[in-house]
Structure formats: C-alpha cells, structure tokens
Protein backbone atom coordinates (compact mmCIF):
# COMPACT_ATOMS: atom_id res chain seq x y z
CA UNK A 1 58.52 -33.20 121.70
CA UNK A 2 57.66 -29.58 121.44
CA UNK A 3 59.06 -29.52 118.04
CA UNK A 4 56.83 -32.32 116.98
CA UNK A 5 53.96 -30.52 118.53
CA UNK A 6 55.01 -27.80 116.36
CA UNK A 7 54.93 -29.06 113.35
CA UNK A 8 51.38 -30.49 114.04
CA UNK A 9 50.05 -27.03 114.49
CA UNK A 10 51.49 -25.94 111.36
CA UNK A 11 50.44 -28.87 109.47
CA UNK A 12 46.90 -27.99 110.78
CA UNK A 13 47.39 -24.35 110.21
CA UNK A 14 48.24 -25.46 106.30
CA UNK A 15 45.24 -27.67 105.85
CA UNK A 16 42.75 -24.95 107.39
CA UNK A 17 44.20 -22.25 105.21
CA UNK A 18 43.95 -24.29 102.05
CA UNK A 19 40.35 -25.59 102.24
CA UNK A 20 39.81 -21.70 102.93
CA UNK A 21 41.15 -20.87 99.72
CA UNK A 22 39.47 -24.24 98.24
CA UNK A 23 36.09 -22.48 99.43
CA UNK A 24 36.92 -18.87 98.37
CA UNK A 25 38.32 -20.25 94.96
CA UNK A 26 34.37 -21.53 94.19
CA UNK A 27 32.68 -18.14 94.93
CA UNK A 28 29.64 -17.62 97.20
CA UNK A 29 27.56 -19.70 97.90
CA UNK A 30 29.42 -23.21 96.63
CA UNK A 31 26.54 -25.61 97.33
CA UNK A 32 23.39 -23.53 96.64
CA UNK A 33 22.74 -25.67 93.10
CA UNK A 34 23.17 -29.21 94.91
CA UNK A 35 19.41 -28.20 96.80
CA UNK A 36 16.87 -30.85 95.54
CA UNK A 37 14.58 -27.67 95.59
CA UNK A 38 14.28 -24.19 96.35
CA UNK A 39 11.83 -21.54 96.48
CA UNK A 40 12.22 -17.48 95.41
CA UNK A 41 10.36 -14.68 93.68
CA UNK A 42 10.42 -12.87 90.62
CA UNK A 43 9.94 -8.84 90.04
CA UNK A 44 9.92 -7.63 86.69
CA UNK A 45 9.20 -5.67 83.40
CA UNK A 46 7.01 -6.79 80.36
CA UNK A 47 6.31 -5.27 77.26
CA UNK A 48 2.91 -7.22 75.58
CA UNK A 49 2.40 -7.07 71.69
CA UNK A 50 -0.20 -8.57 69.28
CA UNK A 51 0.00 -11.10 66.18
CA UNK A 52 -2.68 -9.47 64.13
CA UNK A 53 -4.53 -11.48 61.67
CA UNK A 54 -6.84 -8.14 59.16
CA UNK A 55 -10.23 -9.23 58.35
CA UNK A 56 -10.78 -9.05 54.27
CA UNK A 57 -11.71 -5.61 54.24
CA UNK A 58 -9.20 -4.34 56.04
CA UNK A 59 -5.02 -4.36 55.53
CA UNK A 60 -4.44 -1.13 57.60
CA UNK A 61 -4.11 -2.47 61.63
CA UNK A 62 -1.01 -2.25 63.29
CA UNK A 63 0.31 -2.01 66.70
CA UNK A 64 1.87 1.22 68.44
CA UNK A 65 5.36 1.00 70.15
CA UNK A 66 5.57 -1.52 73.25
CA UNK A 67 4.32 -0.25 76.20
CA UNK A 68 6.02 -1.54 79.62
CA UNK A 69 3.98 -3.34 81.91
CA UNK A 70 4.88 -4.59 85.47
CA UNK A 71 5.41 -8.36 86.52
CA UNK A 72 5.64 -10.35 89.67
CA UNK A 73 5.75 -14.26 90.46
CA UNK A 74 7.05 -17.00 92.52
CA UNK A 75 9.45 -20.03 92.04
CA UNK A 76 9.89 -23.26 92.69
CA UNK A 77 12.81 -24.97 91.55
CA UNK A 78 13.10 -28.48 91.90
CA UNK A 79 17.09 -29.75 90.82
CA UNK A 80 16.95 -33.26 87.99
CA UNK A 81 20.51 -33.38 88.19
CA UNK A 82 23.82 -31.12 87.38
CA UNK A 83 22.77 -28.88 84.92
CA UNK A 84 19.08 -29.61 84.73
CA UNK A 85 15.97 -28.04 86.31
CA UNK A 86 12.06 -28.21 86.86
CA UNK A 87 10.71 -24.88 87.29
CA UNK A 88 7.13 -23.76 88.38
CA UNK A 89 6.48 -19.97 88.22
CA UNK A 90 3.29 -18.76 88.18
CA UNK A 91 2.98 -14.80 87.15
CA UNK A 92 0.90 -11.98 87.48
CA UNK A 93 1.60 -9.66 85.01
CA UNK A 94 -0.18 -6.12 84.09
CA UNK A 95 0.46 -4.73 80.86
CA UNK A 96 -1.75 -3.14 78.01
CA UNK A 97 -1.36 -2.99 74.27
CA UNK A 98 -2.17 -0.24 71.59
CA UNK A 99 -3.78 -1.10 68.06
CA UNK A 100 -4.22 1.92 65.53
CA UNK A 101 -6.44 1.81 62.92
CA UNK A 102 -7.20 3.42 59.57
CA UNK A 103 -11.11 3.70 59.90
CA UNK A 104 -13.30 5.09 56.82
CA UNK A 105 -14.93 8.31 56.73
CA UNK A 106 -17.86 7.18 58.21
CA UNK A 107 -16.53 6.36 61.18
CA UNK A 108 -14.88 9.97 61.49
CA UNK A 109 -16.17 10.01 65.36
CA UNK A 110 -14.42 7.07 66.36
CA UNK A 111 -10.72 7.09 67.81
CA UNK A 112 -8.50 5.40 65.33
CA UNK A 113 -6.37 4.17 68.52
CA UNK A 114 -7.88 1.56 70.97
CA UNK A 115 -6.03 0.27 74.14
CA UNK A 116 -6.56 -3.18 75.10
CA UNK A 117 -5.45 -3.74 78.72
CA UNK A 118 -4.50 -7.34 79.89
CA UNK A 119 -3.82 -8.75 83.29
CA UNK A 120 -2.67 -12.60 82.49
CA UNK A 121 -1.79 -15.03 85.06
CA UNK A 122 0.42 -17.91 83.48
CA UNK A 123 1.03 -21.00 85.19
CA UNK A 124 4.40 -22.21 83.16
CA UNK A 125 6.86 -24.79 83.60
CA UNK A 126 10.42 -24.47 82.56
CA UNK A 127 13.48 -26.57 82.00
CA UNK A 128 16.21 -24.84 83.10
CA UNK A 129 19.28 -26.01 81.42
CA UNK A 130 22.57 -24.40 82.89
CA UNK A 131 26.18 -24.48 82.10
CA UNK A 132 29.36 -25.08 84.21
CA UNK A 133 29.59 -22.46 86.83
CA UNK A 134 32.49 -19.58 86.60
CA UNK A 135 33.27 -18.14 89.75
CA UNK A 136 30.04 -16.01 91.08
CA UNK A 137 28.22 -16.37 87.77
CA UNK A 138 26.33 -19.34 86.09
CA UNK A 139 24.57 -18.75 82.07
CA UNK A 140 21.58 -20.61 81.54
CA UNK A 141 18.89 -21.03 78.85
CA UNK A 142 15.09 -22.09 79.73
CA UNK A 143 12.27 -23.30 77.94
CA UNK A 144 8.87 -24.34 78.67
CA UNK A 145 5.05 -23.31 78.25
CA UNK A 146 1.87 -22.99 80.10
CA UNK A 147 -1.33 -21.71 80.77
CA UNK A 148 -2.81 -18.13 81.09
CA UNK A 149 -5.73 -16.89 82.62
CA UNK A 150 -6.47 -13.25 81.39
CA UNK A 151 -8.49 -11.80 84.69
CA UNK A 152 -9.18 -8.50 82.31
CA UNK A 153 -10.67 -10.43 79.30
CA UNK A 154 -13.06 -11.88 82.02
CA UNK A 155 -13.82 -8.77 83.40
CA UNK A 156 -14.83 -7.19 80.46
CA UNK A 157 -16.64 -9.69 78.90
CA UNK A 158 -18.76 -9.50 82.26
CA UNK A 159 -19.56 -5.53 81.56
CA UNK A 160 -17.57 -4.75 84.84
CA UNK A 161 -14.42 -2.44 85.61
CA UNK A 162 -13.08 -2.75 82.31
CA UNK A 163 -14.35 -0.90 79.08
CA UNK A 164 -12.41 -2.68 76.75
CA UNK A 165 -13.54 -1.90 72.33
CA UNK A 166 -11.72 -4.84 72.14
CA UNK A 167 -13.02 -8.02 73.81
CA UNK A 168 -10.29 -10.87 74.71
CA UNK A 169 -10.85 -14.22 75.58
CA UNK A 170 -9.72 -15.42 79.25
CA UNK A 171 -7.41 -18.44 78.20
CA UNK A 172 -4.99 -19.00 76.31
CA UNK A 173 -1.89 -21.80 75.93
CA UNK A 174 1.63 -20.16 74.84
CA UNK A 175 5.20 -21.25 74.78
CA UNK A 176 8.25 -19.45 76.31
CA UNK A 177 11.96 -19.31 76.31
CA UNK A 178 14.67 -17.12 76.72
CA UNK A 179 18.20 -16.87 78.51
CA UNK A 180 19.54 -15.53 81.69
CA UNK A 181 22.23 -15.61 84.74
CA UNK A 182 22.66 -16.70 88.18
CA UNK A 183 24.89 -14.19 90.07
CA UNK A 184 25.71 -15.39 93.24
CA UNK A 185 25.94 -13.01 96.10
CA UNK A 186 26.51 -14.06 99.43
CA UNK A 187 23.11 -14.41 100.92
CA UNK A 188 21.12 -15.04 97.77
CA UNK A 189 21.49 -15.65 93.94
CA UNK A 190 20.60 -12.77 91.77
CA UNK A 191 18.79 -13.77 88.50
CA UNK A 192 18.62 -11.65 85.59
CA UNK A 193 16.38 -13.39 82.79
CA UNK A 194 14.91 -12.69 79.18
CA UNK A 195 12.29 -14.27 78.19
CA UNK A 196 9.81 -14.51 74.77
CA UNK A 197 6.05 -15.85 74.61
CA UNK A 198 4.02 -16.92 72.00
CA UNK A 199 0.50 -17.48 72.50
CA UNK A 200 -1.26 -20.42 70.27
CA UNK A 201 -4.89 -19.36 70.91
CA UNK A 202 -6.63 -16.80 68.58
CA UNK A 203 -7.87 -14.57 71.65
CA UNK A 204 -9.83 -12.16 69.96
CA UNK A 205 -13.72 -12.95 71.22
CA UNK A 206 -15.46 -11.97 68.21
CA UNK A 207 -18.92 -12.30 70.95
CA UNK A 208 -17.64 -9.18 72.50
CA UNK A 209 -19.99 -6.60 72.96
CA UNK A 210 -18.45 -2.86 75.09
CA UNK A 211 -20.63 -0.37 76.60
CA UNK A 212 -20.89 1.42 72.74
CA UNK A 213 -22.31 -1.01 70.59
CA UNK A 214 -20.26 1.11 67.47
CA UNK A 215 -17.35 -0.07 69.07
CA UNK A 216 -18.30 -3.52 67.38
CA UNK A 217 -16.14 -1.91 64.14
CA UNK A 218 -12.74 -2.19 65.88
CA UNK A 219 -13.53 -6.35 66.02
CA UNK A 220 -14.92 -6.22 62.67
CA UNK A 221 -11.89 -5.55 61.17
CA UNK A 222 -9.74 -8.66 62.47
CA UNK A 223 -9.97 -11.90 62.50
CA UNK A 224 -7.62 -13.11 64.74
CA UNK A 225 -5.24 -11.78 67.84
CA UNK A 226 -2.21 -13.71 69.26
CA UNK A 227 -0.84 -12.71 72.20
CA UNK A 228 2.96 -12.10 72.12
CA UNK A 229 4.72 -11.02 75.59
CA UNK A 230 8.54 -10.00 76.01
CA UNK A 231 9.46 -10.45 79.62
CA UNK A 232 13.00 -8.76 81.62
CA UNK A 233 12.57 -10.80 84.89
CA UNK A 234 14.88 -10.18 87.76
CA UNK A 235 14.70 -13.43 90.07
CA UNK A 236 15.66 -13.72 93.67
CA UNK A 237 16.35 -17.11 94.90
C-alpha cells in the first residue's frame, strides 16, 4: 500500500517537473501573443529629412546632416490571428530639419541656412506581420500609413510661437514600414523597432508669409517639400 502510494507521489512529482520544464522551455511570458488585444507605449528617436523639389532658377538646395528629434506614442494592438496584427499608434514627435542654400549676391544679408522645426502627430495603422517565436525573442516586419497633423506648420502659419522662413502645411498622408523585435522579459515585452516614412503631400505652403517679408526668397526657390522621417522606436508592451 505504501509502496503504491509511493509511486503516486513520484508519478506526480514527474508530471509537475516536466510541465515546469515544458513552461521554461517556451521563455517568458508563453501566452502574451494569444491576447485578442493589448495596450503599451512607445519612447523614441527620429531623425526628419526633406524630398526637395528646386524651383527653375535654382539647382543649389540641399539638406544638412539629420538632426535627432525625440518621439513618444501609444499602442494598441489588436491580435487577427498567429502571426498577424492591427496596430494603432498615434505619435507625437519633435524634430527639426536644416536646408542650406546658395543665395546670390544680393541677398548677401540673408543666412544661407534656414531651420524648419516640425512637431507632427501621425495617426498610423500597421500590420504587424511576425514570425515563429525563438525562445525570448520574436522578428517582425510592419507596414502601414496614416495621417499627420503638423501642430508647428499651424502655428506658424498663424504668426504665433514659431518664426519659421519656411512655411509648412499642417497635413499631410505618408506611408511607413520598417522591422523590429519582441524581447520578452518577464513582466513585459521589450520592442526595439525601425521604421521609414514617406510623406505623399507636397507640404511646402507657398502662401507663407514670416515676420521678414525677405524671407519670401527661401520659398521662392522650391517648388515642392516631402516630408521624409526615420524613426528608432523602443516599444513597451
């Protein structure tokens, strides 16, 4: 009787220790992806640049080295099956871009460098398309598009805070995609993520008028600006 009992106990002992191991073997966090939706936030780096389109006259425009901007956002993920997800993840970002110019001799008292600063929100949604899971890390590639409101462009255009040569318009309509990686840790999932925008607006508003009405020169001299936006997101979900 005791002997039976015995072997019970280690038959139990067995089964606990192997769906331990079963568990362990999958990583942290084995049932995080079957949620049919889950929320996080997104901190980040951005580096905004311009498509520049040169007015007839002019050939000689180009933009400076990337300057980094700052980013934050929220997500909501919402899970289509196995490998595929909806995401919604509207952004703030803050970021500015540098155009140099080669300006005649008449204009010898104007800067031949203008900053054009740029708060966007975007309002995109993604499909997140992710591969098999290996151990505590999961690859994934996303793509998607959206909307952006440009809070700075609106600003300026009303003659407030910002003195802008360069007037932008407040919307534009851009498409995004890039790759990243869920780590999983054991409270949270860790996402590192690339992504690349391309604006399909031409947001330069040729209506633009700054404080210095000689500042009209700088707009002048284009025709058209796209806005192009390399993102280094690091998600927390």
């Amino acid at each position: 009787m005791h002997k039976k009992r015995f072997f019970r106990i280690l038959y139990l002992l067995f089964l606990i220790v192997g769906l331990v191991e079963n568990t362990s073997a999958q990583g942290n966090l084995p049932y995080v992806d079957d949620k049919p939706i889950h929320f996080g936030f997104s901190l980040g780096m951005n580096a905004m640049d311009f498509g520049v389109t040169h007015s007839a006259s002019s050939d000689s425009i180009r933009v400076s080295a990337l300057a980094p901007g700052f980013s934050v956002g929220i997500i909501t993920d919402l899970r289509l099956n196995r490998y595929l997800n909806l995401r919604f993840t509207p952004t703030l970002h803050f970021g500015e871009r540098t155009l140099n110019y080669k300006l005649d001799s008449k204009y010898s008292n104007k800067p031949p460098t203008v900053l054009v600063q740029s708060i966007p929100i975007c309002l995109p949604i993604y499909l997140k398309y992710s591969s098999e899971r290996y151990g505590n890390a999961r690859p994934y590639l996303i793509w998607g598009g959206g909307m952006a409101i440009d809070l700075s462009a609106g600003a300026s255009a009303a003659g407030d805070f910002n003195k802008n040569q360069i007037g932008l318009k407040p919307i534009d309509f851009y498409t995004e995609f890039g790759v990243g990686c869920d780590i999983y840790f054991g409270f949270f999932k860790l996402c590192p993520e690339l992504k690349y925008s391309i604006g399909f607006n031409n947001v330069l508003n040729k209506d633009y008028s700054s404080n210095d009405t000689s500042d009209k020169i700088y707009t002048q001299m284009l025709t058209g600006l796209t806005s192009h936006v390399l993102t280094l997101a690091f998600n927390f979900e």
